[in-house]
N, C-alpha and C. Protein backbone atom coordinates (compact mmCIF):
# COMPACT_ATOMS: atom_id res chain seq x y z
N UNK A 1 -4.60 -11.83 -2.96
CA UNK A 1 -5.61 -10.91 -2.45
C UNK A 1 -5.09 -9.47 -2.49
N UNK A 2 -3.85 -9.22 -2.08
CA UNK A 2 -3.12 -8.23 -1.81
C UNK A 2 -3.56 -7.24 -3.24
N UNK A 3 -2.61 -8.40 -4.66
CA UNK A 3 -3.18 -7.91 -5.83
C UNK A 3 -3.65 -7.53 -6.59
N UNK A 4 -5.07 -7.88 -5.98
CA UNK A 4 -6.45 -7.85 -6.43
C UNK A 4 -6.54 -6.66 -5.81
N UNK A 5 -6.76 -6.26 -4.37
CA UNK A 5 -6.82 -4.98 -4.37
C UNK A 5 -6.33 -3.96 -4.81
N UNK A 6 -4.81 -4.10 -4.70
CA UNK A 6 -4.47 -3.43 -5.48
C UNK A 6 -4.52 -2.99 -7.02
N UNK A 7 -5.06 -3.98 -8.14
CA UNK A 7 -5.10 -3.49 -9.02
C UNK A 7 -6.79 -2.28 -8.98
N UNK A 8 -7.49 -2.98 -8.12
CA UNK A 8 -8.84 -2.55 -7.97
C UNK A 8 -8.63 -0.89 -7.57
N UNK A 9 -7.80 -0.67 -6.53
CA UNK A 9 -7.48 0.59 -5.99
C UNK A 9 -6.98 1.77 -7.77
N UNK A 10 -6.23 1.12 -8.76
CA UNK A 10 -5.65 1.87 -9.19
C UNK A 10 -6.91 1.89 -10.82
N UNK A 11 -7.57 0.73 -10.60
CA UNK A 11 -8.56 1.23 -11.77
C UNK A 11 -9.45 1.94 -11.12
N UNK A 12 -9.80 2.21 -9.46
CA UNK A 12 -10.82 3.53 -9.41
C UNK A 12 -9.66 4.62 -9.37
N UNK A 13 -8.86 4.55 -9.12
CA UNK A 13 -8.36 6.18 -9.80
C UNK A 13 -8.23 6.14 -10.85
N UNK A 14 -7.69 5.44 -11.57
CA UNK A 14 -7.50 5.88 -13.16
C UNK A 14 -8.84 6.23 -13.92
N UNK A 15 -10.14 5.76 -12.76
CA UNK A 15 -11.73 6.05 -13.69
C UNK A 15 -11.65 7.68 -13.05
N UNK A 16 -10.76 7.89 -12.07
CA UNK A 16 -10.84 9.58 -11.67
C UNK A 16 -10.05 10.26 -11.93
N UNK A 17 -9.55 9.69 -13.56
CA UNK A 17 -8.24 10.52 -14.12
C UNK A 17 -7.20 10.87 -12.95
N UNK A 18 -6.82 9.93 -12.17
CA UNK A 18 -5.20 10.19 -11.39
C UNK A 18 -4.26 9.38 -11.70
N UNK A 19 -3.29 9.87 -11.95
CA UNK A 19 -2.40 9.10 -12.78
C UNK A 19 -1.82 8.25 -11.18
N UNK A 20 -1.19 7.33 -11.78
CA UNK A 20 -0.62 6.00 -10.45
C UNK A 20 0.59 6.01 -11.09
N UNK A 21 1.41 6.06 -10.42
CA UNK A 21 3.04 5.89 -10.75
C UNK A 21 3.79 5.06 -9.70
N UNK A 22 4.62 3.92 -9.80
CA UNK A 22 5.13 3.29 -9.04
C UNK A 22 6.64 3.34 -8.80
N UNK A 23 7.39 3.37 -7.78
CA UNK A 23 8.50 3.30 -7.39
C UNK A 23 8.79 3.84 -6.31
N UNK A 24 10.13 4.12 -6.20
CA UNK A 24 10.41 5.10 -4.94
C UNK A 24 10.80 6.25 -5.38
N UNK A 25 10.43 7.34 -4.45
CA UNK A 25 10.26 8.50 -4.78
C UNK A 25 10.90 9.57 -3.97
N UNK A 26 11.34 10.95 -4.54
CA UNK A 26 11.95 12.20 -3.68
C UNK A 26 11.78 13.24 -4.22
N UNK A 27 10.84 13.91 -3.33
CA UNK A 27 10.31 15.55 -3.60
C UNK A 27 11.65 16.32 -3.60
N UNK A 28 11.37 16.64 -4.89
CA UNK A 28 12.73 17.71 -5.14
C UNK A 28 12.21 19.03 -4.61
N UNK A 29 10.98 19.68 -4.71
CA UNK A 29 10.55 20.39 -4.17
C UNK A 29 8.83 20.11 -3.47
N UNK A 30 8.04 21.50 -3.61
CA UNK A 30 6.71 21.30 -3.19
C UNK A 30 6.19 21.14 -4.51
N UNK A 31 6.11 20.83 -5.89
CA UNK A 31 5.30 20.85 -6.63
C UNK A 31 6.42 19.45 -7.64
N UNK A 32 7.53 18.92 -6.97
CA UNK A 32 7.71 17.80 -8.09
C UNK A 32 8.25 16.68 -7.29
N UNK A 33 8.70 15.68 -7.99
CA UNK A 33 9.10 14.54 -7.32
C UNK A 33 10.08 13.43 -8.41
N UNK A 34 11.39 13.11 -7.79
CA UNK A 34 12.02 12.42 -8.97
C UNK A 34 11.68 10.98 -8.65
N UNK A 35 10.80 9.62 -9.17
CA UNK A 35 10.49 8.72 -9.72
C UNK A 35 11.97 7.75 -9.94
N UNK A 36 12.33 6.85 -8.88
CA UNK A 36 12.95 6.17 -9.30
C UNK A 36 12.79 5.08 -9.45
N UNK A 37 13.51 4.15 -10.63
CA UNK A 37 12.66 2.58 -10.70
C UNK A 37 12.55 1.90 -12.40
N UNK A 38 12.03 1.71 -12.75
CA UNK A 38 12.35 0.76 -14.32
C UNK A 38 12.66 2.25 -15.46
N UNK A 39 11.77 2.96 -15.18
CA UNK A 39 11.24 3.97 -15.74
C UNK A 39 11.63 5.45 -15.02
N UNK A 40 13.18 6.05 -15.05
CA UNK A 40 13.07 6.85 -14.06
C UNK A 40 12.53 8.33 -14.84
N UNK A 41 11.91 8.96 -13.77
CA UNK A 41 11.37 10.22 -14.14
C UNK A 41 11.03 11.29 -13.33
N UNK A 42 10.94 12.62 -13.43
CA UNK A 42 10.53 13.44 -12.57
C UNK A 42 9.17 13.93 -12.63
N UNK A 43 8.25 14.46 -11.94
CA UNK A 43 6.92 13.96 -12.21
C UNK A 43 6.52 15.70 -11.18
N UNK A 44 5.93 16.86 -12.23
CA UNK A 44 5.63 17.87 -11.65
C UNK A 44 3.78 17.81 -11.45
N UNK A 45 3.45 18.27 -10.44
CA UNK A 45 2.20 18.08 -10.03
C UNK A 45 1.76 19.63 -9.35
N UNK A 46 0.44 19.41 -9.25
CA UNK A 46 -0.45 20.35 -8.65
C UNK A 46 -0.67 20.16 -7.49
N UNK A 47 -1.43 18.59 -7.05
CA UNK A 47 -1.55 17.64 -5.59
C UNK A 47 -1.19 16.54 -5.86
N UNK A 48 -0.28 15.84 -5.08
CA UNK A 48 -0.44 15.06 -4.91
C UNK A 48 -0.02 13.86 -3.62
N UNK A 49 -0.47 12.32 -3.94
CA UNK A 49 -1.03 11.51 -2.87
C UNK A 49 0.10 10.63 -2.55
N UNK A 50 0.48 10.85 -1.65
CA UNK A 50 1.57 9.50 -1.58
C UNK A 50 1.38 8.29 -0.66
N UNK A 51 1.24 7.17 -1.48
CA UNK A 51 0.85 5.83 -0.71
C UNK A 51 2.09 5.36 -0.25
N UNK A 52 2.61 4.79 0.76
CA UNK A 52 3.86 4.28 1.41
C UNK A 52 3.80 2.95 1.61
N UNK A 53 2.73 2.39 1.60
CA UNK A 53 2.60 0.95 2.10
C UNK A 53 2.64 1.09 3.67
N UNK A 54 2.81 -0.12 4.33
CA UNK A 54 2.71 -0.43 5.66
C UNK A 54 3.43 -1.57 6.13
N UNK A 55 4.12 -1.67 7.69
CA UNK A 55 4.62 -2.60 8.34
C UNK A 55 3.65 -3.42 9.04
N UNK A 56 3.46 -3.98 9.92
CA UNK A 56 2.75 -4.30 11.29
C UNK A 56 3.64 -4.02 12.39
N UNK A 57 2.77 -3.28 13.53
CA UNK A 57 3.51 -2.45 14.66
C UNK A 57 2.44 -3.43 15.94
N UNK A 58 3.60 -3.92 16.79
CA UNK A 58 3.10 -4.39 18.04
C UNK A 58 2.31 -3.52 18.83
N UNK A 59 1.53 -4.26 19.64
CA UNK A 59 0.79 -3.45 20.17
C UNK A 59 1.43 -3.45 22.12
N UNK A 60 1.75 -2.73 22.73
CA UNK A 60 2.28 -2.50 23.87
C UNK A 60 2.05 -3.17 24.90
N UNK A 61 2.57 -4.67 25.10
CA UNK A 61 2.20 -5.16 26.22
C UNK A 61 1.37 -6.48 25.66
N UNK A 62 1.59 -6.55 24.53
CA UNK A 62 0.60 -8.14 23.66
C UNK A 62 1.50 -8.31 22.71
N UNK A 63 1.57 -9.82 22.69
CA UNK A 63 3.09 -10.88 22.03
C UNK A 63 2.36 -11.20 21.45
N UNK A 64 2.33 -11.52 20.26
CA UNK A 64 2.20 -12.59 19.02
C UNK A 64 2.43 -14.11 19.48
N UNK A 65 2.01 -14.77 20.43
CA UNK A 65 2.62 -15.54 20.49
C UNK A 65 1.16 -16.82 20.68
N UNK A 66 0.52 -16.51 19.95
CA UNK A 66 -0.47 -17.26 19.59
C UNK A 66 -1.01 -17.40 18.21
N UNK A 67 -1.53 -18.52 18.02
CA UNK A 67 -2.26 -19.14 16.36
C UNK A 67 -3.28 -18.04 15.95
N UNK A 68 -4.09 -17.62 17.03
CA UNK A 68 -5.82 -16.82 16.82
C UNK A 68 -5.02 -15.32 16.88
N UNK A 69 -3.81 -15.06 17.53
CA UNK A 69 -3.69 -13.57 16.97
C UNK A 69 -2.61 -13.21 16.03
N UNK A 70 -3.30 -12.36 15.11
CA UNK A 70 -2.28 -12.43 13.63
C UNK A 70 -1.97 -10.80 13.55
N UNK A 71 -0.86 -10.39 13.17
CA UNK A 71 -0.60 -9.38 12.52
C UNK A 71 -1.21 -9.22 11.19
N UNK A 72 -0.84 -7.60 10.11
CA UNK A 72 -1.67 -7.80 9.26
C UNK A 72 -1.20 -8.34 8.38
N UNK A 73 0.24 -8.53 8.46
CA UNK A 73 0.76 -9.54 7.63
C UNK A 73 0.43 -10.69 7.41
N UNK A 74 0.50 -11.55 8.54
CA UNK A 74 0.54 -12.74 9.00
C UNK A 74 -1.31 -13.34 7.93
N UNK A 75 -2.45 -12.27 8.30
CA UNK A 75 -3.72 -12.49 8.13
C UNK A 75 -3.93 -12.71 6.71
N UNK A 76 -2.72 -12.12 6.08
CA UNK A 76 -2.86 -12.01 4.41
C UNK A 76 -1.93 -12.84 4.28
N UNK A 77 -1.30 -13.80 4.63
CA UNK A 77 -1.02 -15.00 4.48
C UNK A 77 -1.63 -16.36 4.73
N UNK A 78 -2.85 -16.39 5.28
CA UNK A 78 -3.69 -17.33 5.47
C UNK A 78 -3.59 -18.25 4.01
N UNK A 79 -3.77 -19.14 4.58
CA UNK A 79 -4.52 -20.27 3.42
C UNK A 79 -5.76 -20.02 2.79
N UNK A 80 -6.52 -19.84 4.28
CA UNK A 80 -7.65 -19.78 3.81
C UNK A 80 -8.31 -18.92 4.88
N UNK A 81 -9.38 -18.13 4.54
CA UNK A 81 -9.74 -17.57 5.73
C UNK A 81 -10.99 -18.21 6.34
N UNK A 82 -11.35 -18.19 8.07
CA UNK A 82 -12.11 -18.40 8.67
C UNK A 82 -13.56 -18.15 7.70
N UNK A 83 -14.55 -18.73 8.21
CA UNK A 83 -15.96 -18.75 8.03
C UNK A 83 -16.44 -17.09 8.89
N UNK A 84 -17.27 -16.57 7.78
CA UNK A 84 -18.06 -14.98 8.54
C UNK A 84 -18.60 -15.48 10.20
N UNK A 85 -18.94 -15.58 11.50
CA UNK A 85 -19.84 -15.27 12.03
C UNK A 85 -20.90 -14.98 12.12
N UNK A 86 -21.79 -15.98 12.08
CA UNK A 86 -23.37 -14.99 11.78
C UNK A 86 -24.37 -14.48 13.07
């Protein structure tokens, strides 16, 4: 699922001419960034977007310590997901 979005995310930018570049990355300054990873490179720009990904962060005072409450990890590991609610 993860996948799928993700490839989905990078064919609507690429239909909005933004280039997608993957790896890890370090602003050498305000207008570049050196690209490290299969392909290393430095990459000068006008704007740009930086996606970081994400952890799951507890919430203050509520344990995980039940089946029905999932982190967002945990939810994208399902088997299968629950039936909508109607």
């Amino acid at each position: 699922m993860i996948g799928k979005l993700a490839r989905g995310l990078a064919g609507v930018a690429r239909g909005k001419n933004v280039e997608v570049v993957g790896g890890r990355a370090v602003f050498e300054d305000g207008r570049s960034l050196r690209v490290q990873g299969d392909e290393p490179q430095t990459i000068r720009f006008k704007h740009a977007i930086v996606a970081t990904g994400s952890r799951p962060a507890p919430l203050p005072g509520l344990e995980l310590t039940s089946e029905r409450i999932l982190d967002s990890t945990a939810a994208l590991e399902l088997p299968r997901f629950p039936r909508a609610c109607s």
